[in-house]
Protein backbone atom coordinates (compact mmCIF):
# COMPACT_ATOMS: atom_id res chain seq x y z
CA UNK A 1 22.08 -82.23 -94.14
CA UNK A 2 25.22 -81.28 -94.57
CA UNK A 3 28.62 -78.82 -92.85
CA UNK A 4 31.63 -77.87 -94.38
CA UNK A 5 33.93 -80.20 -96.90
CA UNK A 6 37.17 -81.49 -94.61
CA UNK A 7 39.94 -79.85 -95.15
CA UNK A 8 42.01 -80.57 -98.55
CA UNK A 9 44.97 -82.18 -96.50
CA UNK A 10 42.56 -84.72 -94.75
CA UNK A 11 40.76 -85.30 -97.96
CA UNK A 12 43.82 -86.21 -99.69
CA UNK A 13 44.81 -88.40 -97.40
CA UNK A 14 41.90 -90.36 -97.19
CA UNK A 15 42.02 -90.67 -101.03
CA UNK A 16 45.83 -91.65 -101.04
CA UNK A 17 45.14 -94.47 -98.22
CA UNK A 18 42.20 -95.66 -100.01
CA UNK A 19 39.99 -95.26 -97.56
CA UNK A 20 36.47 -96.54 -98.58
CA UNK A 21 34.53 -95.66 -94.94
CA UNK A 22 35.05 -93.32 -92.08
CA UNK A 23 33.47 -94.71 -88.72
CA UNK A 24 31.82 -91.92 -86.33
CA UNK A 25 32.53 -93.21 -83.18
CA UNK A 26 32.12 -92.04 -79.44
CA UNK A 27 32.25 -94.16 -76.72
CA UNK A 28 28.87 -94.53 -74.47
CA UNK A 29 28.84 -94.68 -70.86
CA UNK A 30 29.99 -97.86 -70.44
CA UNK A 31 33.22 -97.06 -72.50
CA UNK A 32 31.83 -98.90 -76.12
CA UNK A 33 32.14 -97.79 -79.44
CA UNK A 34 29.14 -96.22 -80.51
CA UNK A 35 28.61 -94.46 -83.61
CA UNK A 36 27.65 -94.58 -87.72
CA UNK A 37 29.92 -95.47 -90.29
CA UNK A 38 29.94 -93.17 -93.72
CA UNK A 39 31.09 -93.72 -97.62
CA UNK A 40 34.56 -91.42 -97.02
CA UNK A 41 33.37 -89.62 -100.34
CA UNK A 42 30.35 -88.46 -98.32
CA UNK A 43 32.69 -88.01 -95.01
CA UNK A 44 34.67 -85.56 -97.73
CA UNK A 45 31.92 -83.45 -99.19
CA UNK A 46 31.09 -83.13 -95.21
CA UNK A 47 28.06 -84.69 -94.84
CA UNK A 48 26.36 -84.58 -91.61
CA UNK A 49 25.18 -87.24 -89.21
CA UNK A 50 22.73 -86.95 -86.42
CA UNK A 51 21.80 -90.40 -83.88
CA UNK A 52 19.51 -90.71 -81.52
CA UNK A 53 20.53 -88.35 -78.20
CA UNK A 54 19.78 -91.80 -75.94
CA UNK A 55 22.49 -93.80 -77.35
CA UNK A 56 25.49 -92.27 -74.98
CA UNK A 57 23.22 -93.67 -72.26
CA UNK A 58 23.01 -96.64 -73.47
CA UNK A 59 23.86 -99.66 -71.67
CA UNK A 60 26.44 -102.27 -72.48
CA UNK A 61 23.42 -105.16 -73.27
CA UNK A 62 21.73 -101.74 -75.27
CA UNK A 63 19.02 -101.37 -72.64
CA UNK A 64 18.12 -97.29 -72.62
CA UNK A 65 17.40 -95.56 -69.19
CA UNK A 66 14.17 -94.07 -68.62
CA UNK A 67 12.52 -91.11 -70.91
CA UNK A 68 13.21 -88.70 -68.34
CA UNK A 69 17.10 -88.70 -68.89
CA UNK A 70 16.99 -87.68 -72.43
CA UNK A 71 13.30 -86.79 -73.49
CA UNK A 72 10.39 -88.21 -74.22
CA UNK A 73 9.96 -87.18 -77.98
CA UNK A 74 13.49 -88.86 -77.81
CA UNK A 75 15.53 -86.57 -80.14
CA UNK A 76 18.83 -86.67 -81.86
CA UNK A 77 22.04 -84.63 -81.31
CA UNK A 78 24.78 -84.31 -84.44
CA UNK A 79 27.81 -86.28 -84.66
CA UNK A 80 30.76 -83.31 -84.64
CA UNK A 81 33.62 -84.72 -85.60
CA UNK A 82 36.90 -83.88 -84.18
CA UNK A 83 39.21 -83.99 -87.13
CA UNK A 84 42.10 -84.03 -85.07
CA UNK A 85 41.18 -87.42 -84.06
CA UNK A 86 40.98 -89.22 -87.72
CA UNK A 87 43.31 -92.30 -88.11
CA UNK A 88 43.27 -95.24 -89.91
CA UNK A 89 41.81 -98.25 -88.40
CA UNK A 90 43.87 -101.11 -87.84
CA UNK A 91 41.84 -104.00 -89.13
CA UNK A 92 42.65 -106.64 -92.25
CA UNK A 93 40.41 -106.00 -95.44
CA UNK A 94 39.19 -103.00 -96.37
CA UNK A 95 40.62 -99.50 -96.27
CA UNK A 96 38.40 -97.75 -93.47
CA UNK A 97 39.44 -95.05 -91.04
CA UNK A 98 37.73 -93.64 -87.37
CA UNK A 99 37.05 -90.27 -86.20
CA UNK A 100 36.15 -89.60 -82.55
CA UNK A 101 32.66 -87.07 -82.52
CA UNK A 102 31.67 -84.81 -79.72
CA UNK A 103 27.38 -85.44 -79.70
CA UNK A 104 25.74 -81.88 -79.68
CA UNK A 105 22.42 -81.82 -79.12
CA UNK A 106 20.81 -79.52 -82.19
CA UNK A 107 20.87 -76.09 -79.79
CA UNK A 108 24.11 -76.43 -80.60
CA UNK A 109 25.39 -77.39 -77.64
CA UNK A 110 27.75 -80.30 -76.39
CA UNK A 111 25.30 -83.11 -74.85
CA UNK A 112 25.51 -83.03 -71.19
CA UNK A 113 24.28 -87.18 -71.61
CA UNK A 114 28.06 -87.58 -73.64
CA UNK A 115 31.01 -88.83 -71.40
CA UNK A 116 33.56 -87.13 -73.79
CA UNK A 117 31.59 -83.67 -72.89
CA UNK A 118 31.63 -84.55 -69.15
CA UNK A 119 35.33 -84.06 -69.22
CA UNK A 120 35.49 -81.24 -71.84
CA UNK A 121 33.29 -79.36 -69.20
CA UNK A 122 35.62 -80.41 -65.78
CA UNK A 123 38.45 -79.22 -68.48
CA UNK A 124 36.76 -75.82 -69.32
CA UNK A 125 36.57 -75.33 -65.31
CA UNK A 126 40.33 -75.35 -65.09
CA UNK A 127 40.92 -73.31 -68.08
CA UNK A 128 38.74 -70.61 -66.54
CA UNK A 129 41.51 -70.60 -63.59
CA UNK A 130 44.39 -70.88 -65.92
CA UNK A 131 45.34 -74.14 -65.52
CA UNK A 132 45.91 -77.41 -67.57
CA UNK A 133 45.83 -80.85 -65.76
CA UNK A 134 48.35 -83.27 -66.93
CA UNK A 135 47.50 -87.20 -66.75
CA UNK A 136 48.73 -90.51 -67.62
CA UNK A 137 46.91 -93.14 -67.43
CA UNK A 138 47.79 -97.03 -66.58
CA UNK A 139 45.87 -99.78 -67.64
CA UNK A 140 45.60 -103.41 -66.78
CA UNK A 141 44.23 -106.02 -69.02
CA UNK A 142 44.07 -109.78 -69.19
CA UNK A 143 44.20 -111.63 -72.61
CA UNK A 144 42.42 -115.42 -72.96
CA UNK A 145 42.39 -117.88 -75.27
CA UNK A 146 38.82 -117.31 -77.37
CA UNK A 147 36.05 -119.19 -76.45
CA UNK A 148 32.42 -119.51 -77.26
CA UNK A 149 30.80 -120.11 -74.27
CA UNK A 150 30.46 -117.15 -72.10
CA UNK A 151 29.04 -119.47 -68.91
CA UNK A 152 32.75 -120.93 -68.89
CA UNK A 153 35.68 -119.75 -66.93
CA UNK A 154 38.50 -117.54 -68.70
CA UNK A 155 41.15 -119.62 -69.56
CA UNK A 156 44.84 -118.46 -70.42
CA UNK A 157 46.09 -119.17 -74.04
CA UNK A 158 48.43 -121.27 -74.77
CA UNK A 159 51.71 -120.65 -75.42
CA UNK A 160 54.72 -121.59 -77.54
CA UNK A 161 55.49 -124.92 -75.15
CA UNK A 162 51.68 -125.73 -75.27
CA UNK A 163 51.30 -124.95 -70.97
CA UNK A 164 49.16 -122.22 -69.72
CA UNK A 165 50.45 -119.77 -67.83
CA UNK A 166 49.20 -119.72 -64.07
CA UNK A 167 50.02 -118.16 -60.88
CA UNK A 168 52.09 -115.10 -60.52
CA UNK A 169 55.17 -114.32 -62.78
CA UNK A 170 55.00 -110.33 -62.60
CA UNK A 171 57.46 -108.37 -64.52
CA UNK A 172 58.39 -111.61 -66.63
CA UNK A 173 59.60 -111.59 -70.04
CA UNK A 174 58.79 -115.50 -70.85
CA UNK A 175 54.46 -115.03 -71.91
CA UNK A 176 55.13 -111.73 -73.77
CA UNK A 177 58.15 -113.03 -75.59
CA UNK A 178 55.45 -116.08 -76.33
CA UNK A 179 52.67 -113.48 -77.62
CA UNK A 180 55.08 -111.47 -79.67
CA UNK A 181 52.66 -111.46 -82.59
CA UNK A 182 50.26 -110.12 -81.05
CA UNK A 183 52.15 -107.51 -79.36
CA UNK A 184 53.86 -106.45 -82.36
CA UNK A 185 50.14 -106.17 -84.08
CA UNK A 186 49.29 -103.61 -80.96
CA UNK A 187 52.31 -101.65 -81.37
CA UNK A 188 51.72 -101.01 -85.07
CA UNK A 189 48.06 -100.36 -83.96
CA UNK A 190 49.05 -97.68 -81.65
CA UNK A 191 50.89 -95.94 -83.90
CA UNK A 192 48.61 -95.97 -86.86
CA UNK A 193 45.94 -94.90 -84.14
CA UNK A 194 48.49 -92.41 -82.32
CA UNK A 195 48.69 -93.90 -79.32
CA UNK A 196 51.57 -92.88 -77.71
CA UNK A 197 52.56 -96.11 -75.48
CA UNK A 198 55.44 -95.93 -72.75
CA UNK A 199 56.08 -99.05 -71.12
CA UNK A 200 54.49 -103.08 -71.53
CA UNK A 201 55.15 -105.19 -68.47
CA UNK A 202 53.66 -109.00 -67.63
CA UNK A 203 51.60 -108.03 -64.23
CA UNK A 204 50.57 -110.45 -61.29
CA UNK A 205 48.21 -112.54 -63.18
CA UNK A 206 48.14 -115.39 -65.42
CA UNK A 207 48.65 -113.68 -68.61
CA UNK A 208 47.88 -110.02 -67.29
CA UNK A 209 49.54 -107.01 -68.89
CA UNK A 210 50.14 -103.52 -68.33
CA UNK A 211 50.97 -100.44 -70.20
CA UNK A 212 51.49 -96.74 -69.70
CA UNK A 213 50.61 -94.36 -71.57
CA UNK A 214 52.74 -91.01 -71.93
CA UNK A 215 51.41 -88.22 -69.88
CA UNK A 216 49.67 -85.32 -71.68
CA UNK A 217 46.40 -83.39 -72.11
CA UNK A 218 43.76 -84.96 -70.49
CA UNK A 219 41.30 -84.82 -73.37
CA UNK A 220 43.91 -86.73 -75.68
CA UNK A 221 44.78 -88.98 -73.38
CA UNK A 222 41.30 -89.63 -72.91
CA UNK A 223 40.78 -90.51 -76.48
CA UNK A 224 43.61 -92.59 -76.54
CA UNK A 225 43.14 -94.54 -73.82
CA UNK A 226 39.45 -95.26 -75.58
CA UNK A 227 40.95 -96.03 -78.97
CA UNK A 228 43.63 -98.32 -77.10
CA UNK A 229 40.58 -100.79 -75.75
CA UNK A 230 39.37 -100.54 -79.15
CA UNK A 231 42.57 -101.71 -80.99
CA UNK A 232 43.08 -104.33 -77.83
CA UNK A 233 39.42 -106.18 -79.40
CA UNK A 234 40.70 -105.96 -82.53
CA UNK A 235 43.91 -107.11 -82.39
CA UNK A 236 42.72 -109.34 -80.04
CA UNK A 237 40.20 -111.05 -82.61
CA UNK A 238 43.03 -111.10 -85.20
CA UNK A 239 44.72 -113.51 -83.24
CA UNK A 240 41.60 -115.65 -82.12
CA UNK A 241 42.22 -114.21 -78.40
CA UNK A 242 39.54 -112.87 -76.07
CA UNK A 243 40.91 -109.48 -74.32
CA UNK A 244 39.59 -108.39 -71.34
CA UNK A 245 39.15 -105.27 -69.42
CA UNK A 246 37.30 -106.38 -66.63
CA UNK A 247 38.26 -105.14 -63.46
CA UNK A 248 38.15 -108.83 -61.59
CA UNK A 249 38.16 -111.69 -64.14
CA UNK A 250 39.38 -114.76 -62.39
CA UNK A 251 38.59 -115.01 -58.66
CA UNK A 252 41.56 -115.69 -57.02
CA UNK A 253 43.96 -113.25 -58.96
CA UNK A 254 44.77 -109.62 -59.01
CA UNK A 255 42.12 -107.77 -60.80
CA UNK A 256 42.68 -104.94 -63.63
CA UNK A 257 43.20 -101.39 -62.74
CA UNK A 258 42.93 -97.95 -64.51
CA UNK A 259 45.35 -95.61 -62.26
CA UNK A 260 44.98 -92.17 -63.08
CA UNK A 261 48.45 -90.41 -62.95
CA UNK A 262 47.48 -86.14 -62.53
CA UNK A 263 49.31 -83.08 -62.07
CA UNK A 264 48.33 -79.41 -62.99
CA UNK A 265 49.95 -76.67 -64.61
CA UNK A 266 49.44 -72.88 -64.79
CA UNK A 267 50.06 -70.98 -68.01
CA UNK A 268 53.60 -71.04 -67.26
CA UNK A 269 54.03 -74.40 -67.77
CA UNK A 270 54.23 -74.84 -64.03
CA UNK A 271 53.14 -77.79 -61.95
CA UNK A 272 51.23 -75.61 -59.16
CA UNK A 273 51.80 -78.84 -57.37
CA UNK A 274 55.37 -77.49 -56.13
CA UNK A 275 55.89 -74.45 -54.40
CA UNK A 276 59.01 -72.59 -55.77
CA UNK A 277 60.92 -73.64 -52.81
CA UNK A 278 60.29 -77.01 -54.45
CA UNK A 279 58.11 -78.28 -51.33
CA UNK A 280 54.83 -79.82 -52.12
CA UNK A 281 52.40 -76.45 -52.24
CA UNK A 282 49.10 -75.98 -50.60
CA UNK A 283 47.32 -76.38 -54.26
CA UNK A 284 48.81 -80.16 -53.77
CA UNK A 285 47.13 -80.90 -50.37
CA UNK A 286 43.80 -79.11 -51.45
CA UNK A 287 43.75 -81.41 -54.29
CA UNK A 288 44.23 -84.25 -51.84
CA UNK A 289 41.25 -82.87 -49.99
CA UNK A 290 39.22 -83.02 -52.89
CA UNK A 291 39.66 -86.38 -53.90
CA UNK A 292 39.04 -87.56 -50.50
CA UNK A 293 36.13 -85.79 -49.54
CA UNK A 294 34.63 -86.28 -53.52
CA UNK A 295 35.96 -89.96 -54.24
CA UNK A 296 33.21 -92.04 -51.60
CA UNK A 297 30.25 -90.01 -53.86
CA UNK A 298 31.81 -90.91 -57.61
CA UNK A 299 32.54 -94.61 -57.10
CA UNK A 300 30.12 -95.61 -59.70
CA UNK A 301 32.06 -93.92 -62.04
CA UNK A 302 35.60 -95.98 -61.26
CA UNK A 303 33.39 -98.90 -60.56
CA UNK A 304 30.69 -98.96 -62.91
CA UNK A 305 29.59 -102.65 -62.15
CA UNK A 306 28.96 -105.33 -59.60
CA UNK A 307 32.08 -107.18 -60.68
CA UNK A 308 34.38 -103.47 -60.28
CA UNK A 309 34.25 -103.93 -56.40
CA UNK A 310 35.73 -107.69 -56.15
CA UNK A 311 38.85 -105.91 -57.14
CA UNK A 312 39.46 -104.51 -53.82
CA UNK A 313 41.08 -107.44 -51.89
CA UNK A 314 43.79 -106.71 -49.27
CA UNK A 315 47.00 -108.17 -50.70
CA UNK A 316 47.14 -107.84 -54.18
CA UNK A 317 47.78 -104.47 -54.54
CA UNK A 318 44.31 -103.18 -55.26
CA UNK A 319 43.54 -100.05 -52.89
CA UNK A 320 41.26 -100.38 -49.65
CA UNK A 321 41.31 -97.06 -48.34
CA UNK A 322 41.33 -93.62 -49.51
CA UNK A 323 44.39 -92.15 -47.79
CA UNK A 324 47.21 -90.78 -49.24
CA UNK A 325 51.01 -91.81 -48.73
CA UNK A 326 54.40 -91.45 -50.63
CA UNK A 327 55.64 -93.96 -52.60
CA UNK A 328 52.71 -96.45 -51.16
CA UNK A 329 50.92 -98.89 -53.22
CA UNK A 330 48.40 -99.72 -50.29
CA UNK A 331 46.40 -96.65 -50.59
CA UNK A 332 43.99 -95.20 -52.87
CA UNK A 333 45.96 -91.91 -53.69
CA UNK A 334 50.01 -92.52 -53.90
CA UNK A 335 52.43 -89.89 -54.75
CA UNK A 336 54.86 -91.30 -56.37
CA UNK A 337 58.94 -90.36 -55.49
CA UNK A 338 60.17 -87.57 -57.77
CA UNK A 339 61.20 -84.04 -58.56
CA UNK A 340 59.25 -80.61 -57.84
CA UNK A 341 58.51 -80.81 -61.82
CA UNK A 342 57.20 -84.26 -61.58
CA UNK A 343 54.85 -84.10 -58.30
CA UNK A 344 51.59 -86.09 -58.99
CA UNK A 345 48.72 -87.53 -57.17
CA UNK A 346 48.12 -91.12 -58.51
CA UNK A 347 44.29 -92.47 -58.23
CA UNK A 348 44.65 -95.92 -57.75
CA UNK A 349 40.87 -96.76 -57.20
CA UNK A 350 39.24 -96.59 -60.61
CA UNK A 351 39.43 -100.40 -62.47
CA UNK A 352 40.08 -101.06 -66.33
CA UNK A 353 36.26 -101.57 -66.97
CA UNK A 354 35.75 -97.79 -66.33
CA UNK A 355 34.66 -95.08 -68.82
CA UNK A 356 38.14 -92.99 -69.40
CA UNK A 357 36.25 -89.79 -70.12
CA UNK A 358 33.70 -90.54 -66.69
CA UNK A 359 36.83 -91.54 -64.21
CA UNK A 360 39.00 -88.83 -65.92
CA UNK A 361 36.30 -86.18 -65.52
CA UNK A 362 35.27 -87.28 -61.79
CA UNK A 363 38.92 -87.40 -60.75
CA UNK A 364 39.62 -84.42 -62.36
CA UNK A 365 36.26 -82.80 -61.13
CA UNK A 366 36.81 -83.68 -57.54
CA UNK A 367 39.83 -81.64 -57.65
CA UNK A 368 38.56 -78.93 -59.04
CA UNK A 369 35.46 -78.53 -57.35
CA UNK A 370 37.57 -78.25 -53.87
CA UNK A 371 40.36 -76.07 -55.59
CA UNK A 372 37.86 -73.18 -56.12
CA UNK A 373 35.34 -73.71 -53.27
């Protein structure tokens, strides 16, 4: 089975770079790395790959849901890939490079079972109305010294003086100063990846960090924000540390959010957030609406396990609520101070162990879906 040869840029590149294997990846439900890896001649000559249509359901320990989800005679659905997506992996050793796939079951369709479709279709909503959300997400991780006993605490690595870092020391320069060398391996891992970063800061907990990502299309940022947790495990490894994007990891401490920065524009190019007077419009507050009425009902998709919901703990800046407020870190949807240009809803309740495509497509959705009711 085969498609159509890659285009003679891409090809050249990979030949140029060495590459010896291209890794189909898309990320299951849970947010893991799924996929099959293929000979980057083959990948060239554009050989196809099918897998079975079960494995974006998949669990995290790979348990599969029932038959009924996916079909008994349990079929497969082809591995697209989106070429705009291949990069170079950053790992030691040999050569290889990643490109993300959409899974399209073999009518040709995308996969309803694929998180990367669920948000193509909340996108293709808002294109229908002429609009284009813009997003930026922030995401909270911890990183550990390794360890091989998963029954043990998390402990913090040490660092250049031999302590361990504990209590709270947010916005410090001291532990990331002490894990340069693995922060300069994530910044070269971003770019070769494409990941366009913003800002690194130390957070509240003992060794927690935070970074931004530059807002953009939602899709991209999407796939970014999945190949950043990816290079985070690698780089991670590379340095015998353990990096984790649990959303509560050490009881006690702040746990790990995924805020979801969003705006909308039209086909102008303008945030239909702002009126032209430059007060907040009534597109803004019907978003608002939307999230709150929507948010209760997609909670599994922010929260996607047992562990998500110890986040939410009065006092350490995890949301409790689902109002809204200006420049209020107490609530689950904060608008943040700024220009007409620059007015944004953030969703503070989803945690770093969620699915980017699911809480991107849920937020997203819950707009929409009150938008154009």
């Amino acid at each position: 089975m085969s498609h159509a040869a890659i285009p003679a840029d891409l090809a050249e590149w990979l030949i140029q770079e060495n590459i010896r294997d291209v890794e189909l990846a898309f990320a299951d439900v849970t947010g893991f790395a799924r996929g099959k890896t293929l000979p980057a001649h083959a990948f060239i000559q554009g050989r196809a790959l099918r897998i079975a249509r079960a494995v974006p359901i998949q669990s995290c320990i790979g348990e599969f849901p029932d038959y009924r989800f996916y079909g008994e005679n349990d079929p497969d659905v082809a591995l697209e890939p989106d070429l705009s997506t291949l990069r170079r992996v950053p790992r030691a050793g040999t050569p290889r490079a990643l490109v993300l796939c959409d899974c399209v079951d073999l009518n040709g369709q995308r996969t309803p079972l694929a998180p990367r479709s669920a948000l193509q279709t909340v996108l293709d909503g808002y294109a229908k109305q002429g609009w284009t959300p813009v997003v930026a997400p922030e995401l909270e991780f911890y990183i550990f010294a390794a360890q091989d006993d998963p029954q043990q605490p998390f402990t913090p690595p040490r660092l250049r003086s031999g302590r361990r870092e504990s209590g709270f020391d947010a916005f410090s320069f001291s532990t990331l100063n002490d894990l340069e060398a693995f922060f300069d391996d994530l910044y070269q891992a971003c770019e070769l990846l494409k990941i366009d970063t913003d800002t690194f800061v130390h957070e509240m907990g003992p060794s927690q960090f935070e970074i931004n990502l530059k807002h953009g299309n939602a899709l991209k940022l999407a796939d970014q924000t999945f190949l950043f947790k990816y290079a985070l495990k690698e780089v991670g490894n590379k340095h015998g540390l353990s990096v984790v994007c649990m959303a509560k990891p050490l009881a006690g401490q702040p746990g790990s959010s995924m805020h979801l920065h969003q705006s909308v524009v039209d086909a102008n190019g303008q945030n239909i957030f702002s009126a032209p007077s430059g007060e907040a419009s009534p597109a803004f507050y019907g978003f608002i609406a939307g999230l709150q009425n929507y948010l209760p009902h997609l909670m599994p998709l922010f929260c996607p396990s047992p562990n998500s919901y110890r986040r939410f703990v009065k006092g350490l800046a995890a949301p409790v609520n689902l109002s809204w407020g200006e420049d209020n870190r107490s609530v689950g949807l904060r608008v943040p101070l700024g220009g007409p240009a620059a007015r944004r809803v953030e969703n503070r309740l989803p945690g770093c162990d969620a699915n980017p495509y699911l809480a991107l497509a849920a937020s997203l959705g819950a707009c929409w879906a009150c938008s154009v009711s």
